[in-house]
Protein backbone atom coordinates (compact mmCIF):
# COMPACT_ATOMS: atom_id res chain seq x y z
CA UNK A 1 -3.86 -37.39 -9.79
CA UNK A 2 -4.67 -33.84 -8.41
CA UNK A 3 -3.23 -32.62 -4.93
CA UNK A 4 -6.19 -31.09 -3.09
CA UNK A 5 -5.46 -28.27 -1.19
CA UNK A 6 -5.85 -28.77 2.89
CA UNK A 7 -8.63 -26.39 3.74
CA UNK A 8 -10.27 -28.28 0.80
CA UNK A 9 -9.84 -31.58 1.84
CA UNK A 10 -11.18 -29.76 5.54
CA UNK A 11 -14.48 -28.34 4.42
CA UNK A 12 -15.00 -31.49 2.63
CA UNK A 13 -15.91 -33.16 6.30
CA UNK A 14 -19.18 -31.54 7.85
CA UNK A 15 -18.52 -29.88 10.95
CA UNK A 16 -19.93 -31.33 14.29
CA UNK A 17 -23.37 -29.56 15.16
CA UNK A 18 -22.18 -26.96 18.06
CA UNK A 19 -25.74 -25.92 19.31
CA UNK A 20 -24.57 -26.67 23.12
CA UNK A 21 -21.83 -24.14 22.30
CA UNK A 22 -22.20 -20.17 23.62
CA UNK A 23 -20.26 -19.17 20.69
CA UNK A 24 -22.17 -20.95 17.65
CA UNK A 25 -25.35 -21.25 19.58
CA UNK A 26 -26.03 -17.90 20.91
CA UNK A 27 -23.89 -15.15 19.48
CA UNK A 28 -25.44 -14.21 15.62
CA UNK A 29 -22.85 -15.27 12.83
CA UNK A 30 -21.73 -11.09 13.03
CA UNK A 31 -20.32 -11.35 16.04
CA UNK A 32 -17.96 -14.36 15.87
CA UNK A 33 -16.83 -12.51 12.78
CA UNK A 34 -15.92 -9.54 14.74
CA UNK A 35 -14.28 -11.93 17.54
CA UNK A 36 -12.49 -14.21 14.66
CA UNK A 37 -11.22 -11.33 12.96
CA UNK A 38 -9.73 -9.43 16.05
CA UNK A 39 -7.77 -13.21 16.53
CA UNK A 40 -6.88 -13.41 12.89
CA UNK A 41 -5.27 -10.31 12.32
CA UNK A 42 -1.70 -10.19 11.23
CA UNK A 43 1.12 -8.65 13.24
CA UNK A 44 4.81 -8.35 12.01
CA UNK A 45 7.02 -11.35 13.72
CA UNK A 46 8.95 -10.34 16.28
CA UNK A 47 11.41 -13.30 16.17
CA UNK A 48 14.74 -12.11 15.97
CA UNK A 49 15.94 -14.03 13.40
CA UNK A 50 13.33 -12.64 11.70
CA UNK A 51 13.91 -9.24 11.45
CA UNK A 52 15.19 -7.42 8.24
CA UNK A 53 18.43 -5.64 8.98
CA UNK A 54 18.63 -2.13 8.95
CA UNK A 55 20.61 -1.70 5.88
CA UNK A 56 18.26 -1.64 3.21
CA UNK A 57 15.58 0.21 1.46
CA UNK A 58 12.96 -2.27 2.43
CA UNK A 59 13.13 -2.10 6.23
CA UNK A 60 10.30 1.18 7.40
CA UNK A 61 8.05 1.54 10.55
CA UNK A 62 5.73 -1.32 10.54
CA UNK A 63 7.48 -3.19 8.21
CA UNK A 64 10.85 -4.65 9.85
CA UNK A 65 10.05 -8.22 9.42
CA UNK A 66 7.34 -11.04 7.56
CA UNK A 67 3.98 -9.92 8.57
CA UNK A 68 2.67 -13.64 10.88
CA UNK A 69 -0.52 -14.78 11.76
CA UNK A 70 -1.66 -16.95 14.80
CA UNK A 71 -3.52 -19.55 13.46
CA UNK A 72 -4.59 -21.64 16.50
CA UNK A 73 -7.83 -20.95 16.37
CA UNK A 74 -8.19 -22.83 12.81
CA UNK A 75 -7.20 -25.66 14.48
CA UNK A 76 -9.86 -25.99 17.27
CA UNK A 77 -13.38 -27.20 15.87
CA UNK A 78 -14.14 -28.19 11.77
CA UNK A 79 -17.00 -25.27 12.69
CA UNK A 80 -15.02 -22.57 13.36
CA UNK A 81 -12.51 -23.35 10.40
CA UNK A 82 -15.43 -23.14 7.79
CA UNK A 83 -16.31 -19.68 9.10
CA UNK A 84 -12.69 -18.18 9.28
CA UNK A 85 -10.48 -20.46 7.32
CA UNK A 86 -10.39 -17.47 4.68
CA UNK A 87 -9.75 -14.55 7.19
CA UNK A 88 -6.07 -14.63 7.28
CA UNK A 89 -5.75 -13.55 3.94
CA UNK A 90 -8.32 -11.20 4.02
CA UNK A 91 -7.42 -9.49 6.98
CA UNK A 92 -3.82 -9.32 6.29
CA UNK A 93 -2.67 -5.93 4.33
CA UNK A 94 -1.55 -7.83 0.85
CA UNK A 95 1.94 -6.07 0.51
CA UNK A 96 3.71 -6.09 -3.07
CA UNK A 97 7.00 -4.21 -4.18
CA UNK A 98 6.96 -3.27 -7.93
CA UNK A 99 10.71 -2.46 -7.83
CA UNK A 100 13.92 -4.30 -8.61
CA UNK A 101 14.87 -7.50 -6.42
CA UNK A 102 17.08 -5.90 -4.24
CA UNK A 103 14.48 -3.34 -3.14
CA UNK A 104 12.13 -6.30 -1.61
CA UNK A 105 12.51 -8.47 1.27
CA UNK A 106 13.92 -11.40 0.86
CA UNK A 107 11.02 -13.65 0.90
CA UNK A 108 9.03 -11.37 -1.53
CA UNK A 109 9.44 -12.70 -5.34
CA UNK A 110 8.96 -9.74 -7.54
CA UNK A 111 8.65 -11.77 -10.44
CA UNK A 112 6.24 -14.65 -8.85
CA UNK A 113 4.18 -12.09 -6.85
CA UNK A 114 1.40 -11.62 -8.86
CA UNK A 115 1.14 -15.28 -10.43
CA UNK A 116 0.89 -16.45 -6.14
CA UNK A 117 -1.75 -14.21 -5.39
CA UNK A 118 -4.02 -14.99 -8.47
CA UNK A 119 -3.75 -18.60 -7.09
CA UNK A 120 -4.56 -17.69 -3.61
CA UNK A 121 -7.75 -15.35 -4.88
CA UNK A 122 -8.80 -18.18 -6.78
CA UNK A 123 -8.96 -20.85 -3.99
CA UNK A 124 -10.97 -18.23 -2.09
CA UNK A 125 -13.64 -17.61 -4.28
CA UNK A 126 -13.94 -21.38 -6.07
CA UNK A 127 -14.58 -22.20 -2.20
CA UNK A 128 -16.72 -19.64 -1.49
CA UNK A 129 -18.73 -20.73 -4.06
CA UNK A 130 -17.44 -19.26 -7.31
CA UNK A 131 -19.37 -16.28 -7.99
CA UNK A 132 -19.07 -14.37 -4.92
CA UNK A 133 -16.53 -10.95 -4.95
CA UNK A 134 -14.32 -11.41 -1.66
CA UNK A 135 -12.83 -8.34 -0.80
CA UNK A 136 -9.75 -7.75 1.29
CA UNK A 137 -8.96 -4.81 3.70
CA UNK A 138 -6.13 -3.42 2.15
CA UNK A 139 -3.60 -3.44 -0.37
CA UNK A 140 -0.53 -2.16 -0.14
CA UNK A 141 2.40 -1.18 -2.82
CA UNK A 142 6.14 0.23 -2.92
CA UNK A 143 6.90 1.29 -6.28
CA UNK A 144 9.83 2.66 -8.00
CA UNK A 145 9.45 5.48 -10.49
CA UNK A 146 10.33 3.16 -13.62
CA UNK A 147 8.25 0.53 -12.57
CA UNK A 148 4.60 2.74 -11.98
CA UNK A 149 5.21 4.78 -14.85
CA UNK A 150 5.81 1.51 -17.14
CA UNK A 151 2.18 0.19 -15.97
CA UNK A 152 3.28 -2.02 -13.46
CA UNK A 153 0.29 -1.12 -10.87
CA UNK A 154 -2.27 -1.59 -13.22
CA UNK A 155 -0.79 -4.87 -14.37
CA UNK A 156 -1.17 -5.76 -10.39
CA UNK A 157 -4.62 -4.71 -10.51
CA UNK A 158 -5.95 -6.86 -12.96
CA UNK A 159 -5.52 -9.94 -10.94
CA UNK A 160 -8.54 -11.69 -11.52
CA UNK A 161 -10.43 -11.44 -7.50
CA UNK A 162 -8.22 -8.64 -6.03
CA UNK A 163 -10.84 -6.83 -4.87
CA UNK A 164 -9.41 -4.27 -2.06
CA UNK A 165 -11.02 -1.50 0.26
CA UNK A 166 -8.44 0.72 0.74
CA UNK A 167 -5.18 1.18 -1.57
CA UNK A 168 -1.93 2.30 -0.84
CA UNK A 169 0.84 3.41 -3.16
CA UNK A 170 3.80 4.30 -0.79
CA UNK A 171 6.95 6.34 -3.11
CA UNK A 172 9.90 5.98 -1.19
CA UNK A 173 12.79 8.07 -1.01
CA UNK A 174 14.71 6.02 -3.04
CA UNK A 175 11.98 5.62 -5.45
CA UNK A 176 11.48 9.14 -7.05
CA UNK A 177 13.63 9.93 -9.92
CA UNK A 178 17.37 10.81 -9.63
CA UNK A 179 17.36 10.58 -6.11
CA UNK A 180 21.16 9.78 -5.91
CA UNK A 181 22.17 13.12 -7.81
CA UNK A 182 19.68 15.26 -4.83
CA UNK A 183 17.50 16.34 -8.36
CA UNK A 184 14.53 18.43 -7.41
CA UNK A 185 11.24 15.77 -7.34
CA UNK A 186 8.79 14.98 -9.74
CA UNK A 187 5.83 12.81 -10.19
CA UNK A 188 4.94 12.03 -14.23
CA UNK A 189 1.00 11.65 -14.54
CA UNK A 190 0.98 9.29 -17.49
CA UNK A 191 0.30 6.24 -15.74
CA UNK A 192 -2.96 7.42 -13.71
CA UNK A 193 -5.40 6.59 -16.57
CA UNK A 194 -4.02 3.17 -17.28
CA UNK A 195 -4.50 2.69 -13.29
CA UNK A 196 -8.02 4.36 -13.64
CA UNK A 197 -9.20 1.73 -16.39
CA UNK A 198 -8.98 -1.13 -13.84
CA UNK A 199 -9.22 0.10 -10.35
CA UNK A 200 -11.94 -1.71 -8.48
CA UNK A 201 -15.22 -0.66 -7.77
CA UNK A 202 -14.41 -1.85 -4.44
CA UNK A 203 -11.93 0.44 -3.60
CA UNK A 204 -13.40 3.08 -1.00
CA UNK A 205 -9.61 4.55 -0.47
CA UNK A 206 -6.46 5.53 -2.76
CA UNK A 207 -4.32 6.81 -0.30
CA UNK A 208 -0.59 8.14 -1.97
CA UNK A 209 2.32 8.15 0.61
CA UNK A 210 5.32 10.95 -0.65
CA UNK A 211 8.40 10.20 1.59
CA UNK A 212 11.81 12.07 1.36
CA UNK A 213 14.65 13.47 3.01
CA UNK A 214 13.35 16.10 5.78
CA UNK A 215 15.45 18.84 4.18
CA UNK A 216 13.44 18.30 1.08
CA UNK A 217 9.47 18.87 3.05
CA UNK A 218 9.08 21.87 1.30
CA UNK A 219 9.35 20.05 -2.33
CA UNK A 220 7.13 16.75 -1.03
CA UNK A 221 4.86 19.52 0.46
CA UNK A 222 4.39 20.96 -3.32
CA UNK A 223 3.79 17.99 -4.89
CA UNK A 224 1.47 17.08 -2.85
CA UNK A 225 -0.13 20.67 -2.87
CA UNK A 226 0.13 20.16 -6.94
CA UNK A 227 -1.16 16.42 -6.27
CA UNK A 228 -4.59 17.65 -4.24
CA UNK A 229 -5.53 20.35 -6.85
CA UNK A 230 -5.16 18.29 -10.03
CA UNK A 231 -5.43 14.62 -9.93
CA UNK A 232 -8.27 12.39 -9.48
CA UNK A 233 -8.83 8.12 -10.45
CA UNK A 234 -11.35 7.18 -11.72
CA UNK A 235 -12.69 3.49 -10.84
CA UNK A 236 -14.38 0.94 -13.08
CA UNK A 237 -17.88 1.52 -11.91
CA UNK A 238 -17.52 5.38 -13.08
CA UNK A 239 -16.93 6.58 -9.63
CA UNK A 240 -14.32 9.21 -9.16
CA UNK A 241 -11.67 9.43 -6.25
CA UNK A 242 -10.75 13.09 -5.46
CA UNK A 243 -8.43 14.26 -2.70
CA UNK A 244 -9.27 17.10 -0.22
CA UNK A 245 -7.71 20.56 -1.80
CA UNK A 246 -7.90 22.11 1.28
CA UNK A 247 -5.62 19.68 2.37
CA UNK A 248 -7.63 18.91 5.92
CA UNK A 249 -7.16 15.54 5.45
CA UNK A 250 -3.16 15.09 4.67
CA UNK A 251 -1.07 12.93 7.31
CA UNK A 252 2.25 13.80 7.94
CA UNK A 253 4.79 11.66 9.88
CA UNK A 254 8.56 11.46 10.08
CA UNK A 255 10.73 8.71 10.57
CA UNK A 256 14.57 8.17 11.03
CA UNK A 257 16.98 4.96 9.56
CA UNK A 258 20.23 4.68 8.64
CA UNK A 259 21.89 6.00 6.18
CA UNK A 260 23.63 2.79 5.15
CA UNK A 261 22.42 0.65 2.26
CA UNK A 262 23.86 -1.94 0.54
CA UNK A 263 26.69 -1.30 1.74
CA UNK A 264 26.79 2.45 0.93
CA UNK A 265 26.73 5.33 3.16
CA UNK A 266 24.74 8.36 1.80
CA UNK A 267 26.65 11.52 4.20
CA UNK A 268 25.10 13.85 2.04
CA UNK A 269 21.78 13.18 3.69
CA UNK A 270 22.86 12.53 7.31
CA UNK A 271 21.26 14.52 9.56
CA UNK A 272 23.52 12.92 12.47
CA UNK A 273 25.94 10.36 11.92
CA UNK A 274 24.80 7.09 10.41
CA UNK A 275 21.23 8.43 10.76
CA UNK A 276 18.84 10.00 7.79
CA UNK A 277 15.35 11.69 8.84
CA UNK A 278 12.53 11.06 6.74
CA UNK A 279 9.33 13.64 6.16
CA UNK A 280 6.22 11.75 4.63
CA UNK A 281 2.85 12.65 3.63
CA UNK A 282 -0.19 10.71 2.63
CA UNK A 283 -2.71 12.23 0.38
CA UNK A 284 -6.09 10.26 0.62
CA UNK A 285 -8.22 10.17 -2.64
CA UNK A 286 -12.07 9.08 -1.36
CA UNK A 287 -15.56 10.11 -3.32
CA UNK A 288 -16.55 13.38 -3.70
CA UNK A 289 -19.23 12.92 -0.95
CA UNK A 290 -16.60 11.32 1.31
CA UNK A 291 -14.50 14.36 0.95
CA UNK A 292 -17.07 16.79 1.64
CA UNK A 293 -18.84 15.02 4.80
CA UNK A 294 -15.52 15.44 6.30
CA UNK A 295 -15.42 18.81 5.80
CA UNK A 296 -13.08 19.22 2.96
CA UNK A 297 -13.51 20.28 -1.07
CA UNK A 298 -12.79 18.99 -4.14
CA UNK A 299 -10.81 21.05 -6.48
CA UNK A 300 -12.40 22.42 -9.68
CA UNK A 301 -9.95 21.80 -12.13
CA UNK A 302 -9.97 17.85 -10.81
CA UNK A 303 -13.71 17.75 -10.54
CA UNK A 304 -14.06 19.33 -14.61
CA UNK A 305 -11.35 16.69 -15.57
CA UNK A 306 -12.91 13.66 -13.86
CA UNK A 307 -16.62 14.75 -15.24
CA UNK A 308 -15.39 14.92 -18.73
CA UNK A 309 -13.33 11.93 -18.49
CA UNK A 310 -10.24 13.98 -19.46
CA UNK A 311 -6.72 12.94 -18.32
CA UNK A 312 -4.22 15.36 -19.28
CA UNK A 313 -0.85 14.12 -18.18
CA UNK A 314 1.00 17.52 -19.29
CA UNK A 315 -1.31 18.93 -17.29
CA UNK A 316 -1.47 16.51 -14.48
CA UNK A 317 2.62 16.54 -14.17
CA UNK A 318 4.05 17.51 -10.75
CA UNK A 319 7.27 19.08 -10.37
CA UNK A 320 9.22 21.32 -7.92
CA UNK A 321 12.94 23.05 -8.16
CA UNK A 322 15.71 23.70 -6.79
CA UNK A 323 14.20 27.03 -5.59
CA UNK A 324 11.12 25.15 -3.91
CA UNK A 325 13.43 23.63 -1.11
CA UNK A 326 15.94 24.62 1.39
CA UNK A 327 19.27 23.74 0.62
CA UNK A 328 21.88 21.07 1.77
CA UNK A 329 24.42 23.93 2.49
CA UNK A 330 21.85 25.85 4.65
CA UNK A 331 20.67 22.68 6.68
CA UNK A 332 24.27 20.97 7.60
CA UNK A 333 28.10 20.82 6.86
CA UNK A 334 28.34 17.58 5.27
CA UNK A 335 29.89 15.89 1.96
CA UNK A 336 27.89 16.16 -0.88
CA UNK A 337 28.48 12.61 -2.44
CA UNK A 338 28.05 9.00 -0.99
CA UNK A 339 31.29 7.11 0.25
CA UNK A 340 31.53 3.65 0.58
């Protein structure tokens, strides 16, 4: 005996004919998109027993509890369920953590993550007929060092269906390498062709977050400098994704949390007590054409690489020094090791 899933067992009942309605009868099928989506879209809960607490690596702007969805409108007409009943998932930015347990939220199952989203891609498009490609807004991943470089990403993007727009790979502070001994950053290259073999035609936008301490801007600012004149992806329809080198289209914003995490308090970063500041940037990798309508340009060396299909991860490695930042001693007066 197979369990049918609900919105199954729903669309198995023809809607009632809504001609007499404004919504169905006179607005085009475009339009109650636009309407269903704006009611669709996800929002993070702002129960209080929902929120994450401070003290970990997981809780950011934007993300300090579940994402939610109001679902009432699902729940008023067969009609408007058959339309939308999909949306939900679509809309919402898919959010995945390739890093240990402890680095996710609590209701986030790194090791069941991928295995629950196959399943949910599937229902989608066996419903939607089978053969259609249903692409969703955005995707979203926090990675740590070990777990990109060992092929993790790519292994997330062959999920049969995942078909997003725009793609985010956020590095967190306490994702780069040796980030408890204060080690000058570094980003290894190897894993960008593996990620190149599979990435979706679909996606329009690669966009690479680099976060860390504030002290340490002028390092994230050289890797990211590094970042916009070498590196490139490649999708799997040929297409290549280039960022600007002139670096008009970078996004910088800072952030402050608290310097406690699992139970461990890092004074060497404190910028006040109990609080760390945070420097990001996001690089955006888009098409060449992209780039240019926007008034930016795409580096040589990246463009020659990408057109001969060449990725040289010596070559493609970023790295900084000790010499590229300013130092703890010249910012503050604190300890330089974590205390309990």
């Amino acid at each position: 005996m197979t369990n049918t899933p609900l919105h199954a067992k729903i669309l198995s009942i023809p809607a009632a004919l809504q001609d007499e309605s404004p919504l169905f009868g006179v607005l085009p099928a475009e339009i109650r998109t636009f309407i269903f989506s704006l009611a669709l879209t996800d929002y993070p809960d702002p129960t209080p027993d929902k929120q994450y607490a401070a003290e970990t690596c997981y809780t950011r702007p934007h993300y300090f509890a579940p994402r939610k969805t109001d679902t009432a409108l699902l729940r008023t007409c067969r009609a408007a369920y058959a339309e939308c009943w999909f949306l939900p998932f679509v809309l919402q930015e898919q959010v995945h953590w390739l890093t240990a347990q402890d680095r996710a939220p609590p209701e986030y199952r790194v090791h069941a993550s991928r295995q629950t989203l196959r399943s949910r891609l599937q229902q989608i498009r066996e419903q939607r007929g089978g053969d259609e490609i249903v692409e969703i807004e955005g995707l979203r991943v926090f990675a740590q060092m070990y777990k990109l470089e060992g092929g993790q990403l790519a292994t997330l993007l062959r999920t049969p269906g995942l078909y997003p727009r725009r793609l985010t790979l956020t590095i967190r502070h306490t994702d780069w390498w040796n980030w408890e001994e204060d080690l000058p950053l570094r980003f290894e290259a190897r894993w960008i062709e593996t990620v190149s073999d599979v990435l979706p035609s679909s996606v329009r936008e690669f966009c690479i977050e680099l976060e860390s301490l504030e002290r340490k801007k002028d390092q994230v600012d050289s890797i990211a400098k590094q970042m916009r004149e070498k590196w490139f992806f490649k999708r799997t329809d040929g297409a290549a994704l280039f960022p600007d080198v002139t670096g008009g289209n970078v996004e910088v914003s800072r952030w402050s949390g608290t310097s406690t995490w699992h139970g461990q308090t890092w004074t060497r970063d404190e910028t006040a007590p109990g609080r760390i500041d945070y420097y990001v940037v996001c690089v955006p990798f888009r098409l060449q054409h992209v780039v240019e309508r926007k008034g930016g340009a795409v580096s040589d060396e990246a463009s020659r690489a990408a057109s001969r299909n060449i990725f040289n991860a010596h070559k493609m490695r970023l790295f900084t020094t000790r010499n590229t930042t300013r130092t703890v001693a010249s910012m503050m007066s604190i300890a330089a090791a974590p205390h309990a």
